[in-house]
Each structure stands twice: as C-alpha cells, then as structure tokens.
Protein backbone atom coordinates (compact mmCIF):
# COMPACT_ATOMS: atom_id res chain seq x y z
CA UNK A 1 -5.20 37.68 51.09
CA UNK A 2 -5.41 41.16 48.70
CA UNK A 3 -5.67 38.97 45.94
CA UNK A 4 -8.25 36.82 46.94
CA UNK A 5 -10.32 39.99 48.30
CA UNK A 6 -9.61 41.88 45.04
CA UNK A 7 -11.33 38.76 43.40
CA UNK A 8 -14.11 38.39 45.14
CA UNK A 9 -14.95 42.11 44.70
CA UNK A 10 -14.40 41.72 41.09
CA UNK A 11 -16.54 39.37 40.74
CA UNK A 12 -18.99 41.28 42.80
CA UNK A 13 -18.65 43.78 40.03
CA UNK A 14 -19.35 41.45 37.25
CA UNK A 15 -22.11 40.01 38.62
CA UNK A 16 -24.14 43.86 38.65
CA UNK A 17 -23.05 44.37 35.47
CA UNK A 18 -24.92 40.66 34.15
CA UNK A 19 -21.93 39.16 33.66
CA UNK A 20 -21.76 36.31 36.27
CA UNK A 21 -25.31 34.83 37.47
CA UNK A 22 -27.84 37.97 36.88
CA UNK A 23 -27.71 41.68 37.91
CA UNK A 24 -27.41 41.31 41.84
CA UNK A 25 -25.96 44.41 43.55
CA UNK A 26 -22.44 44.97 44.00
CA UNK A 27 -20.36 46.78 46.42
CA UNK A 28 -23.54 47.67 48.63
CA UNK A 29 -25.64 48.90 45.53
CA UNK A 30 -29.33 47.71 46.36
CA UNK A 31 -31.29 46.92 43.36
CA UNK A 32 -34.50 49.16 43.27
CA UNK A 33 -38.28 47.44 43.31
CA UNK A 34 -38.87 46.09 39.89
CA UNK A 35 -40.52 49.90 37.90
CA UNK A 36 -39.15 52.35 39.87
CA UNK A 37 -37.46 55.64 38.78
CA UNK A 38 -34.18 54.41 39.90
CA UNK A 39 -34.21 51.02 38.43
CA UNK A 40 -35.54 52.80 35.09
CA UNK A 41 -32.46 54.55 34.96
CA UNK A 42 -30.22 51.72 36.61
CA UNK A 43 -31.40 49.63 33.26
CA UNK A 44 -30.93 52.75 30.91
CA UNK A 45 -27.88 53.34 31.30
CA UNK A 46 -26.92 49.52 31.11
CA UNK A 47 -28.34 48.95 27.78
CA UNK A 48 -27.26 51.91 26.62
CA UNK A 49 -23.99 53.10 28.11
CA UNK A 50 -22.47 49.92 29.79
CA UNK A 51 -19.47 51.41 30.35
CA UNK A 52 -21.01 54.71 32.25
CA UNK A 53 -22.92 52.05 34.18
CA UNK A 54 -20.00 49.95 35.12
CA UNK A 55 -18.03 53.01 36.53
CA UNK A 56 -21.54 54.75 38.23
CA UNK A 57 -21.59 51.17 40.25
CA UNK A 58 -17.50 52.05 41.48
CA UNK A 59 -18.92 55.55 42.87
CA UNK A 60 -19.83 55.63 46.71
CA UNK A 61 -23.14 54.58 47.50
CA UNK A 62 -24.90 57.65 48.67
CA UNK A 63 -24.12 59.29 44.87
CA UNK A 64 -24.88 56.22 42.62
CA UNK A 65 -28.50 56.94 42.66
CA UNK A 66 -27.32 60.62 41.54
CA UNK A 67 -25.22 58.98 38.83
CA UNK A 68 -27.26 56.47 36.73
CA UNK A 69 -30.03 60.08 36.65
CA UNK A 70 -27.37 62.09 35.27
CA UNK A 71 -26.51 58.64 32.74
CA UNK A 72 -29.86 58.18 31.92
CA UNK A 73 -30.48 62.02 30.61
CA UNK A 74 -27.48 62.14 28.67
CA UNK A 75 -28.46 58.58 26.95
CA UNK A 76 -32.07 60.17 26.80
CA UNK A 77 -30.85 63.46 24.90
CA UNK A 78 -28.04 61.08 22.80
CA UNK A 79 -30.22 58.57 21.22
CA UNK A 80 -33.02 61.23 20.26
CA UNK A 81 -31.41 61.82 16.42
CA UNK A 82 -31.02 57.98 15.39
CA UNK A 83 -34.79 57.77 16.51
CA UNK A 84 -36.40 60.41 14.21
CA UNK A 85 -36.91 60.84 10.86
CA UNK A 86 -37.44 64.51 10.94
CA UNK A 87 -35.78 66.98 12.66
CA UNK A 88 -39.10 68.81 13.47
CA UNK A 89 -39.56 65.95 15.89
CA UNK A 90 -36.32 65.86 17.27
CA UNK A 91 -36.58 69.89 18.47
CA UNK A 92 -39.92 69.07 20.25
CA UNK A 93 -38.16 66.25 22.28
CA UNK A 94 -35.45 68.57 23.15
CA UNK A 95 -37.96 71.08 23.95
CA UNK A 96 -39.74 68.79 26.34
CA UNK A 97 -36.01 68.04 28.49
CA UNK A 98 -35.16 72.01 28.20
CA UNK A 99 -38.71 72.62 29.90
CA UNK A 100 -38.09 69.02 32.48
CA UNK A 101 -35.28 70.79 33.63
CA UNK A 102 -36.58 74.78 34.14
CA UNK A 103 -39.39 72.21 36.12
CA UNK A 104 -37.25 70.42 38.20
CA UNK A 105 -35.41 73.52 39.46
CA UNK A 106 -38.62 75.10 40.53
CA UNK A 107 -39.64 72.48 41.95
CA UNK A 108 -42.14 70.72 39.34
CA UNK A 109 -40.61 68.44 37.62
CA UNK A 110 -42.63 66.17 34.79
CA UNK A 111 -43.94 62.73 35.75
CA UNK A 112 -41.46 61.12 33.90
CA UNK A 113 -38.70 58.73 35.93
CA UNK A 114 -35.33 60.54 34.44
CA UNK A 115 -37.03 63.82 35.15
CA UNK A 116 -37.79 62.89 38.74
CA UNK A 117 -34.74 61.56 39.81
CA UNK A 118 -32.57 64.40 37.90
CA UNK A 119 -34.75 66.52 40.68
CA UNK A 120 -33.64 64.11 43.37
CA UNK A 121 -30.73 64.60 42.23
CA UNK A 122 -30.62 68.39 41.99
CA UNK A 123 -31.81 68.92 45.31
CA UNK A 124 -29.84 66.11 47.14
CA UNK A 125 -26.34 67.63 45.65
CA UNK A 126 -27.45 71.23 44.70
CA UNK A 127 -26.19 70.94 40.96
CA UNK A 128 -25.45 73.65 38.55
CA UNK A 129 -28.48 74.57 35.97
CA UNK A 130 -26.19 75.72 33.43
CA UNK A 131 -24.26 72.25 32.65
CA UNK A 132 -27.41 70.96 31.63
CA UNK A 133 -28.70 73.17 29.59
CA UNK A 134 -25.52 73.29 27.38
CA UNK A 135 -25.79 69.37 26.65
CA UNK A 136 -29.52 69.94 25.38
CA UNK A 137 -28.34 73.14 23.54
CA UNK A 138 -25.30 71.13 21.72
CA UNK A 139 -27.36 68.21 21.67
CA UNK A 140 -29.67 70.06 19.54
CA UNK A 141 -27.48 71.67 17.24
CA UNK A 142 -25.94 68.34 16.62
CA UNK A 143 -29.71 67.18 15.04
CA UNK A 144 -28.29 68.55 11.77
CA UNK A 145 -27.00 65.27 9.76
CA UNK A 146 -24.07 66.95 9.20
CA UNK A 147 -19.83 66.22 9.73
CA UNK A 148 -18.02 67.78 12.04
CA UNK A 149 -16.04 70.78 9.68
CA UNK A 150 -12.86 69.99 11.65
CA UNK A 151 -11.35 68.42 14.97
CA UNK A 152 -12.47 71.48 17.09
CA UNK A 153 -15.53 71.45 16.27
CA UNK A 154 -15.59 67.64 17.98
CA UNK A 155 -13.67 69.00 20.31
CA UNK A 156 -16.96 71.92 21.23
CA UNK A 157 -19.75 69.09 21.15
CA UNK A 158 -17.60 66.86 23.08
CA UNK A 159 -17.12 70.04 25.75
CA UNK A 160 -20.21 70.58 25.83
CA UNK A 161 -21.88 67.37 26.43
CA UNK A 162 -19.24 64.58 27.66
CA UNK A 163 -17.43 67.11 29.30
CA UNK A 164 -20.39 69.13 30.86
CA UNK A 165 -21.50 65.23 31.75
CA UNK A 166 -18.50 65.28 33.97
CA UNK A 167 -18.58 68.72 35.56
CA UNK A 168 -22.21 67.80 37.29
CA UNK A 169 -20.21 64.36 38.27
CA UNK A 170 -18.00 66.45 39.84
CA UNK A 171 -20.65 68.40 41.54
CA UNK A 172 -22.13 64.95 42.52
CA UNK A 173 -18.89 64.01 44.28
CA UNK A 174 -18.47 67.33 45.97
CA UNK A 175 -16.21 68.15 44.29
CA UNK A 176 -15.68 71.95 43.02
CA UNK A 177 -12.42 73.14 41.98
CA UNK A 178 -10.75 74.30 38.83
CA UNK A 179 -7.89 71.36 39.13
CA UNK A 180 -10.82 68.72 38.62
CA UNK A 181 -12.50 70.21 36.17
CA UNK A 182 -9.59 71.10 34.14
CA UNK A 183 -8.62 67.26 34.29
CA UNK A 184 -12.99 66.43 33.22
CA UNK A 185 -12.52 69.01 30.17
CA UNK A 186 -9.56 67.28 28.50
CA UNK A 187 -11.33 63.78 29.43
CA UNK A 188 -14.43 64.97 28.17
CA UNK A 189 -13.39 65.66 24.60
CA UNK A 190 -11.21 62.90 24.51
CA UNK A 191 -14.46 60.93 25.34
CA UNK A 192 -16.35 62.62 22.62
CA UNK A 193 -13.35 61.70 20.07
CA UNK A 194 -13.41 58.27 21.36
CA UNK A 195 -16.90 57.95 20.56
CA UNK A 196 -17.28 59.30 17.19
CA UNK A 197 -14.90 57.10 15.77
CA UNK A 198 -16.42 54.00 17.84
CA UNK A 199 -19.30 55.30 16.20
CA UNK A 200 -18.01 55.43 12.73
CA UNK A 201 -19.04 51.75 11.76
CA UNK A 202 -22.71 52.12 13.37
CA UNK A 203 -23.19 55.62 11.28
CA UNK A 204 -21.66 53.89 8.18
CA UNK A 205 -24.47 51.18 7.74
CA UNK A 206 -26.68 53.99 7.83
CA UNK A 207 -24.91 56.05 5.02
CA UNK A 208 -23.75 58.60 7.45
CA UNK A 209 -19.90 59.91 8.49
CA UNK A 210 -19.41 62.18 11.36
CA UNK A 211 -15.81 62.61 11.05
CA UNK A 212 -13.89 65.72 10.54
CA UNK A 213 -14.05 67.05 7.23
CA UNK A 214 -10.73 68.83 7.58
CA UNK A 215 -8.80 65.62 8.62
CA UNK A 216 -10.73 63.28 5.64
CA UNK A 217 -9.94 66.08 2.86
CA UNK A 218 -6.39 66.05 4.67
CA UNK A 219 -6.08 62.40 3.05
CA UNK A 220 -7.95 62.78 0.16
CA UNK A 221 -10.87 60.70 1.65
CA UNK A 222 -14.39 60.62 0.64
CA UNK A 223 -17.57 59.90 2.84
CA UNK A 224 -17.78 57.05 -0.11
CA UNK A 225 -14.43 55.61 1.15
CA UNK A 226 -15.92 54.86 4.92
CA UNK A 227 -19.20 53.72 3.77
CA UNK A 228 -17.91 50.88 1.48
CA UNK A 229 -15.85 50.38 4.05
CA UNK A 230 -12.44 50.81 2.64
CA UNK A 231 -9.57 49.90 4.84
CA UNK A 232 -6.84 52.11 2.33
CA UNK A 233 -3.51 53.53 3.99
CA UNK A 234 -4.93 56.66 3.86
CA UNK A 235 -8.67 55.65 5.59
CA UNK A 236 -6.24 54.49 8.30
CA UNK A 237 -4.25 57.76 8.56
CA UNK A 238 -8.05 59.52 9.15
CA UNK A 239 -8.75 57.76 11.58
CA UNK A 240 -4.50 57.77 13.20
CA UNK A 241 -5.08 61.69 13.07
CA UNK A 242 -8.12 61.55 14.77
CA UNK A 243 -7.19 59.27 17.50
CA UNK A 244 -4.10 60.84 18.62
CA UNK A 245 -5.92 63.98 18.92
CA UNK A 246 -7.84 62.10 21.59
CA UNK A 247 -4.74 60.77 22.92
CA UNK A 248 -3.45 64.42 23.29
CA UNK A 249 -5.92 64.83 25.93
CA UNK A 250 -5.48 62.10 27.97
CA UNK A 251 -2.73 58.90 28.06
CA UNK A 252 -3.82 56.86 31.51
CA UNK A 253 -7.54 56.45 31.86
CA UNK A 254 -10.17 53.52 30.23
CA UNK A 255 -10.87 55.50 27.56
CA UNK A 256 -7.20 54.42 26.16
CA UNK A 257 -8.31 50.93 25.76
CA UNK A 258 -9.42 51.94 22.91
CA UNK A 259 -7.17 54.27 21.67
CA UNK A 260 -4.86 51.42 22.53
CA UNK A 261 -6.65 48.36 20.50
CA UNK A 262 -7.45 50.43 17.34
CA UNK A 263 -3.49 50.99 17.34
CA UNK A 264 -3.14 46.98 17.57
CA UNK A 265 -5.09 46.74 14.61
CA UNK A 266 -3.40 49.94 12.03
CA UNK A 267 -6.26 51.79 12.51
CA UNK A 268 -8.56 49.72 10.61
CA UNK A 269 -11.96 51.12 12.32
CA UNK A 270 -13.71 48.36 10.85
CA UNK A 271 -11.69 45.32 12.30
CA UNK A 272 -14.49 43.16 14.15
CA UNK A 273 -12.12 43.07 17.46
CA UNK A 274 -13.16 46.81 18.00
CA UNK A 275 -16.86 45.43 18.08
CA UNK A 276 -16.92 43.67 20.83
CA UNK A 277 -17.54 44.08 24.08
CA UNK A 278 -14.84 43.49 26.79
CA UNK A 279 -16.39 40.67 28.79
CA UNK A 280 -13.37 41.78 31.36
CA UNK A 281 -14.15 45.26 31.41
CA UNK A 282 -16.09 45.09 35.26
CA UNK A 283 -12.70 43.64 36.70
CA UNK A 284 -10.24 45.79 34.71
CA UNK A 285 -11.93 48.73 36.12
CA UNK A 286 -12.40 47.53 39.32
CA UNK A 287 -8.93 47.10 39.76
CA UNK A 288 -8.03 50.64 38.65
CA UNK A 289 -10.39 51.90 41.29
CA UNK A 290 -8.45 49.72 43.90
CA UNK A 291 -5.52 50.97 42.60
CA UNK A 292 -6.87 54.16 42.28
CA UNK A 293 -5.43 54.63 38.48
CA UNK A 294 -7.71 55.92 36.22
C-alpha cells in the first residue's frame, strides 16, 4: 500500500516537472493563469534551474509561491555575465535588482514579475534585506572574467550567493536558528563547488576556466589543458581536489549525486554521462522527502 502511494506521488512529481504527460500540478501546486508573475517565475526557474524547481515543488504549498521568486532572482542575477559582452552593461543590470529590491522594501517595487513577487514574498514571510543584497554584491564582483585565486575564494561566492539563497529559504520556512543555518552554509558552498565544476565544460567551449588557480598550478595544469579538453591524470586530480572539498561540506544530500557520478567516471569532467539530465531525478527526490533524507 506505501509503495503503491509512494508511486503514484512520484509520478505526480514527474508529471510538474514535464516529465510524464505535460506540466500539471503536483502535490496540490496549482498552475498559475497562462502570464502571470508566478507562472513567469514557475517557468524560470524550470528552464533554468530544474533542479531548484524540482525541490521548490516538495516545499509546502503556502511557501512554493515564495520559492520559485526567490529561484527566479537568483537565476535572474546568475545568467546576467554569459549575456553581456561588456561589463559596463552587466553593472547597470545589477544596478537595476540592487534598486528592485531598496523598492520592494518600501513598498514600490518595479513592474517587473520577479520584482513583484520577491515583494509578495517579502511581506508574506518578512525576509531579511541583507541576504539579498550580498548575492547582487558577489554577483557583481563575480562580472570580472576572472578564476577563482584559490578554493576559498569559491568557497566566499558560494557563501554569499548559494548559501545566502538558502538562509532566505530558511526564513521562508520559518525557520530562524543558528543550527539551520549552520547546516545551509556548509550546503551552500558545497553547492557553489558543485556548480563550478558542472560548469567547467559549458565555460570551456567558451574559452573560459573558473577553477581555482591554486589547485590547477597544484598539478601543473594550464587553462589550455581544460579547454582542449584534456582528460590527463593530473586534469583529473584538479578536479578530485576540488570535489572532495565539496564533499567536506556535506556527504548525504542530492548534491552528492554528483560528487558521486564524477567519482564513477575518475574524474573525467568531460565524460558525456555528467551531461545529462537525470530523467529520475523528480522520484529520487521525492523519495528522500518521504523519507525525509536529504
């Protein structure tokens, strides 16, 4: 009887996420009327963090409104440097959020759907003005097409963003304690690790490398070496370094799927098995949320 309930709530699952017959709601999520603010941000964060969208669809229904806002600025902020060609532009955009939010906590916030339901948001769950200012502050230091000098540098951005990400979560949930957001810190950069190196192959068809420049020099690797695409011992050992540093931070959550799979494969970050999206992924993380094990 569990089983078969667990499946037909999985499948509930997949079928939100566009896996199984269209993008009908699951567990009691209503989709929004075709242009609105919430469906804007519903279809932002789909196409543009699947993952955040899969676990904003697990949270209880009165915060996942909350949720796919707080998604849809970070993916907002995030995908501002691989759309400019000058960095000039870049500030201005991050201007324009730094000024949406001083709006939006008095009370005026721009006519723009992320903006208005980040207000909703704010004033539904009373959430701390500082955590986003820090992501559009290390968000816009991070314009500069530059690598990371070494791991804890990552480590900052990833604090300050992924991890800041999860403190207004947390605020979301009600939840406000230093326990929890101990736990979202070390998530948060092991998040931000994650993502670099899942990164890596993206940047690399671009002529660009984001990793540490401590760990590559470490190994005697050049920016060349990832861009050709080299799959060396010592390319490897980059990215082994880097990954356990991630796995430092956290050993039981979905973020070790990775850390796990690029293990299967020696740390080749260019294997095409670390491309691809999990087509399983809605039911695997449903049933850690039934299981409560994250």
């Amino acid at each position: 009887m569990a089983a078969a309930a667990l499946a037909r709530s999985g499948q509930r699952l997949a079928r939100a996420a566009g896996l199984v017959g269209g993008r009908a709601a699951a567990a009691g999520w209503s989709r929004p009327e075709p242009g609105g603010d919430v469906q804007y941000c519903a279809e932002l964060v789909r196409k543009r963090d699947y993952e955040g969208f899969l676990c904003s669809l697990l949270l209880p229904a009165e915060s996942r409104t909350s949720a796919f806002a707080l998604r849809a600025f970070n993916v907002e902020l995030a995908q501002i440097k691989d759309s400019i060609t000058q960095k000039t532009t870049g500030l201005m955009r991050m201007q324009f959020w730094r000024d949406a939010v001083e709006g939006i906590y008095c009370d005026n916030p721009p006519h723009q759907p992320i903006a208005t339901e980040l207000w909703r948001a704010v004033k539904r769950h009373n959430l701390t003005k500082m955590w986003f200012m820090k992501i559009i502050d290390e968000r816009e230091k991070n314009l500069d097409d530059r690598p990371y000098r070494n791991i804890q540098e990552l480590e900052k951005y990833a604090e300050n963003t992924q991890s800041a990400l999860l403190y207004l979560t947390l605020e979301m949930l009600g939840v406000r304690n230093v326990n929890a957001d101990h736990a979202a810190s070390h998530i948060g950069k092991a998040q931000g690790i994650v993502t670099c190196l899942r990164a890596t192959p993206y940047h690399c068809t671009r002529q660009k490398v984001f990793l540490p420049m401590d760990i590559c020099m470490l190994h005697g690797v050049s920016q060349e070496d990832f861009i050709r695409g080299k799959q060396e011992k010592n390319v490897r050992d980059v990215i082994y370094d880097i990954a356990s540093q991630a796995h430092i931070h956290l050993e039981h959550v979905a973020l070790d799927d990775y850390l796990y799979n690029v293990r299967k494969v020696d740390f080749n970050i260019f294997h095409p098995s670390l491309q691809r999206k999990s087509t399983l992924l809605p039911l695997h993380l449903y049933i850690r949320s039934w299981k409560k094990k994250y």
